[in-house]
C-alpha atoms as a PDB file:
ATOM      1  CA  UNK A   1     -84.679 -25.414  -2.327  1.00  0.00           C
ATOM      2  CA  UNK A   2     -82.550 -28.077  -4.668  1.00  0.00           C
ATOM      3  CA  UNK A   3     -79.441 -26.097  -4.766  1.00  0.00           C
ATOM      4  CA  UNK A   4     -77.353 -24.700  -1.780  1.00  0.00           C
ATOM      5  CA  UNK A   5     -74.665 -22.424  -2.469  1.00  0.00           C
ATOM      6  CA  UNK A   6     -73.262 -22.839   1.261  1.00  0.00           C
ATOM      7  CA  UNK A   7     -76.695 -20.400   2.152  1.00  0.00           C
ATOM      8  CA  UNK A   8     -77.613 -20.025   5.855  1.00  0.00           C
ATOM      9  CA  UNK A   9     -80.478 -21.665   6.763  1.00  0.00           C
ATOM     10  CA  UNK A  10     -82.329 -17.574   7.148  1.00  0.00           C
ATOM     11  CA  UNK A  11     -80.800 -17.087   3.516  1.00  0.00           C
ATOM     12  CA  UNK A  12     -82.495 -19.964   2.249  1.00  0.00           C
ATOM     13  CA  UNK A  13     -86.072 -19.554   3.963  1.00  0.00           C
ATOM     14  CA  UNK A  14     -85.680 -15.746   2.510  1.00  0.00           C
ATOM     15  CA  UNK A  15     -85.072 -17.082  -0.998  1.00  0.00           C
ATOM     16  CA  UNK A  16     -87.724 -19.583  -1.235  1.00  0.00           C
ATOM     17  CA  UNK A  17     -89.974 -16.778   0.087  1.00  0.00           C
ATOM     18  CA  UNK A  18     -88.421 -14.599  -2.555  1.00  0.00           C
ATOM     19  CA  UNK A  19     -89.159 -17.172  -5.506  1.00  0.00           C
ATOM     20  CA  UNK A  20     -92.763 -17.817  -4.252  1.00  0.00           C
ATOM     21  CA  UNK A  21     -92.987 -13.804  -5.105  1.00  0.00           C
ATOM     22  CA  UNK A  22     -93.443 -12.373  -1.348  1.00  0.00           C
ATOM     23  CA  UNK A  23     -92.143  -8.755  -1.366  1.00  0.00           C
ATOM     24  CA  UNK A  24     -89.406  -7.691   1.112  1.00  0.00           C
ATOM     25  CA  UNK A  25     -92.205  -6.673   3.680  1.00  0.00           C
ATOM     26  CA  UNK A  26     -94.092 -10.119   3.527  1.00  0.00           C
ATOM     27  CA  UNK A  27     -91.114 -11.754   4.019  1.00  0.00           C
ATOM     28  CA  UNK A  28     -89.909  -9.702   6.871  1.00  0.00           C
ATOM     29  CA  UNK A  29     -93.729 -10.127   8.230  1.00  0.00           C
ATOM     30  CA  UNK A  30     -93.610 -13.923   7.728  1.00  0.00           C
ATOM     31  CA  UNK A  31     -89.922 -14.570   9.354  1.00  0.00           C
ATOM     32  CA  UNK A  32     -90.248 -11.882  11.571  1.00  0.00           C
ATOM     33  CA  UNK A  33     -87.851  -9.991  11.244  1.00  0.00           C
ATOM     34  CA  UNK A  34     -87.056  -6.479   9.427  1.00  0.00           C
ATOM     35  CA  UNK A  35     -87.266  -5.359   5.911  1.00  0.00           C
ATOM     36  CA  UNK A  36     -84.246  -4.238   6.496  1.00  0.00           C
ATOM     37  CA  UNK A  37     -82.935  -7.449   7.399  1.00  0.00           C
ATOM     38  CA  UNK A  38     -84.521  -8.808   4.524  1.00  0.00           C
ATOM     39  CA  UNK A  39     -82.545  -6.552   2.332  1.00  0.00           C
ATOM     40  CA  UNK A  40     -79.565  -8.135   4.325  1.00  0.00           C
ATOM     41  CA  UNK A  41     -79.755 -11.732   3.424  1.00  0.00           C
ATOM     42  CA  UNK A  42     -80.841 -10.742   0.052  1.00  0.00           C
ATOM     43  CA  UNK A  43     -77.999  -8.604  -0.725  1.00  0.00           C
ATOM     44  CA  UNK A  44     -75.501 -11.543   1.118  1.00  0.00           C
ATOM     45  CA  UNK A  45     -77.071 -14.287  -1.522  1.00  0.00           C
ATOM     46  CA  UNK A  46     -76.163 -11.639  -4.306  1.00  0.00           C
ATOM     47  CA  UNK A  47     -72.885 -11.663  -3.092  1.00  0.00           C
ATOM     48  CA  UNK A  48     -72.710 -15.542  -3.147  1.00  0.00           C
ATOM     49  CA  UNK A  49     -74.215 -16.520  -5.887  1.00  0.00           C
ATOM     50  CA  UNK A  50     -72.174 -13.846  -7.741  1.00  0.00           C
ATOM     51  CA  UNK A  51     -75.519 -12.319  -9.257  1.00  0.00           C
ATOM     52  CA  UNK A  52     -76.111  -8.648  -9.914  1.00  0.00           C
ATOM     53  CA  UNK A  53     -80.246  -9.042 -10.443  1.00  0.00           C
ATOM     54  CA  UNK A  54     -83.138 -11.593  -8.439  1.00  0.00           C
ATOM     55  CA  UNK A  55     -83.952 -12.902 -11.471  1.00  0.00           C
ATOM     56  CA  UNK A  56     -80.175 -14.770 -11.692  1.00  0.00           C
ATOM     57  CA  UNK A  57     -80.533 -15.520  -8.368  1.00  0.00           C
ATOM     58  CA  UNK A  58     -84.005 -17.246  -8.638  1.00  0.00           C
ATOM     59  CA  UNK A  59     -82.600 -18.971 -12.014  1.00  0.00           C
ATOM     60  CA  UNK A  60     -80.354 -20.857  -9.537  1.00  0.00           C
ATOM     61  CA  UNK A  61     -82.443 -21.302  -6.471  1.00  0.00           C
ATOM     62  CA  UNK A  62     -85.100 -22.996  -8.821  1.00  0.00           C
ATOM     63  CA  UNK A  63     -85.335 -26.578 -10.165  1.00  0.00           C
ATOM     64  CA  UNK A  64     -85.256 -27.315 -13.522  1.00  0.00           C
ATOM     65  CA  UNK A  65     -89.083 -28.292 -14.265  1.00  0.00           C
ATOM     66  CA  UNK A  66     -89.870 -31.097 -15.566  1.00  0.00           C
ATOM     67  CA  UNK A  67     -91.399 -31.989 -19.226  1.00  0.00           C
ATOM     68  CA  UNK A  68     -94.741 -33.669 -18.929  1.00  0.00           C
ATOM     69  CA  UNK A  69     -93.870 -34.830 -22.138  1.00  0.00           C
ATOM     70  CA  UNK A  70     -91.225 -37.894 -23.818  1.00  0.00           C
ATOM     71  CA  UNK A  71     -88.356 -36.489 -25.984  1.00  0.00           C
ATOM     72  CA  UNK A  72     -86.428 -38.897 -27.012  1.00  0.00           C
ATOM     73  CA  UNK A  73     -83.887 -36.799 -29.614  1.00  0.00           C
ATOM     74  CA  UNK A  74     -83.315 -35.212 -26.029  1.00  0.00           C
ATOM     75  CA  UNK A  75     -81.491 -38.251 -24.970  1.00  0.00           C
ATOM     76  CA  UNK A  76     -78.199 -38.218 -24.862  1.00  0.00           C
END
């Protein structure tokens, strides 16, 4: 994950679960912990990041991708 957002360490392996598009139960399966739980950390990165919906909180947990390509009017 590029960008931290003062996330716990749990908060961040459950988001980079989250943008690999695990649900809630193959998360909870993979950490080992509850769905519930997952729900948890989810809802506590919500409350962080200030977002209402995942996709605004995967649109800041992502990195910007890179262009396989050379713009040069993108220069600045």
């Amino acid at each position: 994950m590029s960008v931290n957002h003062h996330l716990t360490t749990r908060e961040q392996q459950v988001c980079d679960l989250l943008s690999q598009g695990r649900s809630y139960v193959h998360i909870a399966a993979a950490l080992h912990i509850s769905a519930e739980t997952v729900r948890t950390h989810i809802h506590r990165v919500y409350m962080k990041l200030d977002a209402q919906r995942s996709e605004e909180v995967l649109q800041h947990l992502r990195p910007e991708p890179e262009s396989r390509f050379w713009r040069p009017w993108e220069l600045k």
